[in-house]
C-alpha atoms as a PDB file:
ATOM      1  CA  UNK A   1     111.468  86.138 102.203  1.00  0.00           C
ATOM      2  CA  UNK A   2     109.793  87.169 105.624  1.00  0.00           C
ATOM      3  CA  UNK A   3     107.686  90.294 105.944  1.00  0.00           C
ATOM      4  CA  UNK A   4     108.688  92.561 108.751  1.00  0.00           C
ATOM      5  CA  UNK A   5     106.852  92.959 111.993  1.00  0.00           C
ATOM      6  CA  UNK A   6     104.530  95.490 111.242  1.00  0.00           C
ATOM      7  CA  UNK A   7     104.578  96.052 107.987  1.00  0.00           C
ATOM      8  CA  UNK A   8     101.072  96.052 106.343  1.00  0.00           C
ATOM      9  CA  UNK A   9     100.094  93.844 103.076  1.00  0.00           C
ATOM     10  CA  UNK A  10      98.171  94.920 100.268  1.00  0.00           C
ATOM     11  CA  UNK A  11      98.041  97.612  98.088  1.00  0.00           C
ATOM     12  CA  UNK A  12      98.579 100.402 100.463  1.00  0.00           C
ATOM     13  CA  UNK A  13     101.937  98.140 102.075  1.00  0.00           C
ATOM     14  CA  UNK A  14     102.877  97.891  98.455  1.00  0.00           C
ATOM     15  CA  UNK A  15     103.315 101.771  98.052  1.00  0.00           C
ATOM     16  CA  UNK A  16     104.469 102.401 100.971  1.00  0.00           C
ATOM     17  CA  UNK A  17     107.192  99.978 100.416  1.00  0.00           C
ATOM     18  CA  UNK A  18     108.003 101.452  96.865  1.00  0.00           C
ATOM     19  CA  UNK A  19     108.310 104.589  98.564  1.00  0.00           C
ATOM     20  CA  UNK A  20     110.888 103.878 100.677  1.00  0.00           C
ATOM     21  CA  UNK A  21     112.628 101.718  98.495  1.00  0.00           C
ATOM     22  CA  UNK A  22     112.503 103.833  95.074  1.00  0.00           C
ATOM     23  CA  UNK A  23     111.009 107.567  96.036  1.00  0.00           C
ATOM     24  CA  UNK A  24     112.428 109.114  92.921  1.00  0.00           C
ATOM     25  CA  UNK A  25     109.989 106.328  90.755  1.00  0.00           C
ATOM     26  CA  UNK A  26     107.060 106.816  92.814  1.00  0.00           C
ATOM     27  CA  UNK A  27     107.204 111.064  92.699  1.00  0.00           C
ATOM     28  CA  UNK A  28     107.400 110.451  89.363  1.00  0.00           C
ATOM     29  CA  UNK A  29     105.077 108.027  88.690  1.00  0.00           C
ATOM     30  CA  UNK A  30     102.736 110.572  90.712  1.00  0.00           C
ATOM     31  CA  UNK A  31     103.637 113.673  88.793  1.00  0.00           C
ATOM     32  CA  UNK A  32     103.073 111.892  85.424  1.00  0.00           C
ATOM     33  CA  UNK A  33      99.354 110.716  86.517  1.00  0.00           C
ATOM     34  CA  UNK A  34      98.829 114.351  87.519  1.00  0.00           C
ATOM     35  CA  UNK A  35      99.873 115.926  84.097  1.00  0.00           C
ATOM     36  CA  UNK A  36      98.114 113.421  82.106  1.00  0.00           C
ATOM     37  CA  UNK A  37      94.722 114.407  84.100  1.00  0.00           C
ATOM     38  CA  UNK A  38      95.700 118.087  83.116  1.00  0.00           C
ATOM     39  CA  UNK A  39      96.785 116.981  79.474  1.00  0.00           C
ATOM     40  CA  UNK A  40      92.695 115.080  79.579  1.00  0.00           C
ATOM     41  CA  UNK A  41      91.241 118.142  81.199  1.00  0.00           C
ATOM     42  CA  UNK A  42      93.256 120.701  78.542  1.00  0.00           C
ATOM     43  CA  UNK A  43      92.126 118.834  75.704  1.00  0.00           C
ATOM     44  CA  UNK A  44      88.213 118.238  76.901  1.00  0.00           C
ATOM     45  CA  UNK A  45      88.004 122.302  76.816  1.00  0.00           C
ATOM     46  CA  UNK A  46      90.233 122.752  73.903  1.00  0.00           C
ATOM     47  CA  UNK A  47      87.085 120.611  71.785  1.00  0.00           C
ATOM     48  CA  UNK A  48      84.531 121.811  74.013  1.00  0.00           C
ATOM     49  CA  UNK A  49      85.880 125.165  72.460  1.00  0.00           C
ATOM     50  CA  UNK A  50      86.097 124.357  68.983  1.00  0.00           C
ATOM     51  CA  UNK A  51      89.856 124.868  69.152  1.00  0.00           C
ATOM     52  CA  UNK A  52      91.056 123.890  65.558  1.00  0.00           C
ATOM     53  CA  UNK A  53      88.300 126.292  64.065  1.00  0.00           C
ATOM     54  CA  UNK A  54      91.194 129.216  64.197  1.00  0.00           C
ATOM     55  CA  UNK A  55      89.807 132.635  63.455  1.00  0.00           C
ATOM     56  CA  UNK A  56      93.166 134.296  61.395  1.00  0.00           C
ATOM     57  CA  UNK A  57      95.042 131.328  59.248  1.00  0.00           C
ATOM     58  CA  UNK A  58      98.144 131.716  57.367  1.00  0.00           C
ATOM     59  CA  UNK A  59      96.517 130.244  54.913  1.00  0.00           C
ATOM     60  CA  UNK A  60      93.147 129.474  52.964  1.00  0.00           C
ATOM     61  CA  UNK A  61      91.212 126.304  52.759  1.00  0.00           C
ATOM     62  CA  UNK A  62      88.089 126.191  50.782  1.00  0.00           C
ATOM     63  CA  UNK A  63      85.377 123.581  51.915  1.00  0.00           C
ATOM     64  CA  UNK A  64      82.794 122.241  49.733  1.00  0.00           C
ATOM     65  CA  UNK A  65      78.584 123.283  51.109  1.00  0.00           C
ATOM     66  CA  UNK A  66      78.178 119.817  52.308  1.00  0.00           C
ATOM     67  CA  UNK A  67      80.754 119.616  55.029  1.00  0.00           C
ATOM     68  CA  UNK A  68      79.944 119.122  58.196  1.00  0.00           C
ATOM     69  CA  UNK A  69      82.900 121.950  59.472  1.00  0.00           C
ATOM     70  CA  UNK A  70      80.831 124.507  57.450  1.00  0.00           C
ATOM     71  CA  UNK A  71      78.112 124.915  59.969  1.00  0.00           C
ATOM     72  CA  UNK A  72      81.109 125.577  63.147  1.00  0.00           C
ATOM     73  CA  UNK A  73      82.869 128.265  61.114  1.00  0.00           C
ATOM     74  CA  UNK A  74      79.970 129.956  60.208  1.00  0.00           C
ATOM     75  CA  UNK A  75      78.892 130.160  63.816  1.00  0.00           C
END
């Protein structure tokens, strides 16, 4: 298969190429990398935060003195 006149090789003629030839899979393929770096970035602060540490429960768990969790919840 020939190349086209003035079509450019490499990585950047690759996407290029897929963009024209399959838009739909590329815009997708870019939206997904975006969420997953705001999925990373949400779940960084959500630890960062101490997020499972929930103030009001539904229920009661009782932890031993030795557990490491102890010294977050009493914070």
């Amino acid at each position: 298969m020939a190349a086209a006149a003035g079509t450019s090789r490499g990585a950047v003629g690759l996407l290029k190429r897929g963009w024209h030839e399959i838009p739909e899979v590329m815009a997708s393929t870019g939206l997904a990398l975006i969420g997953l770096g705001l999925g990373c970035v949400g779940l960084s602060i959500y630890y960062s935060k101490d997020g499972n540490n929930r103030r009001y429960k539904n229920s009661y768990i009782v932890y031993r003195p030795d557990d490491p969790r102890v010294k977050s919840i009493k914070e």
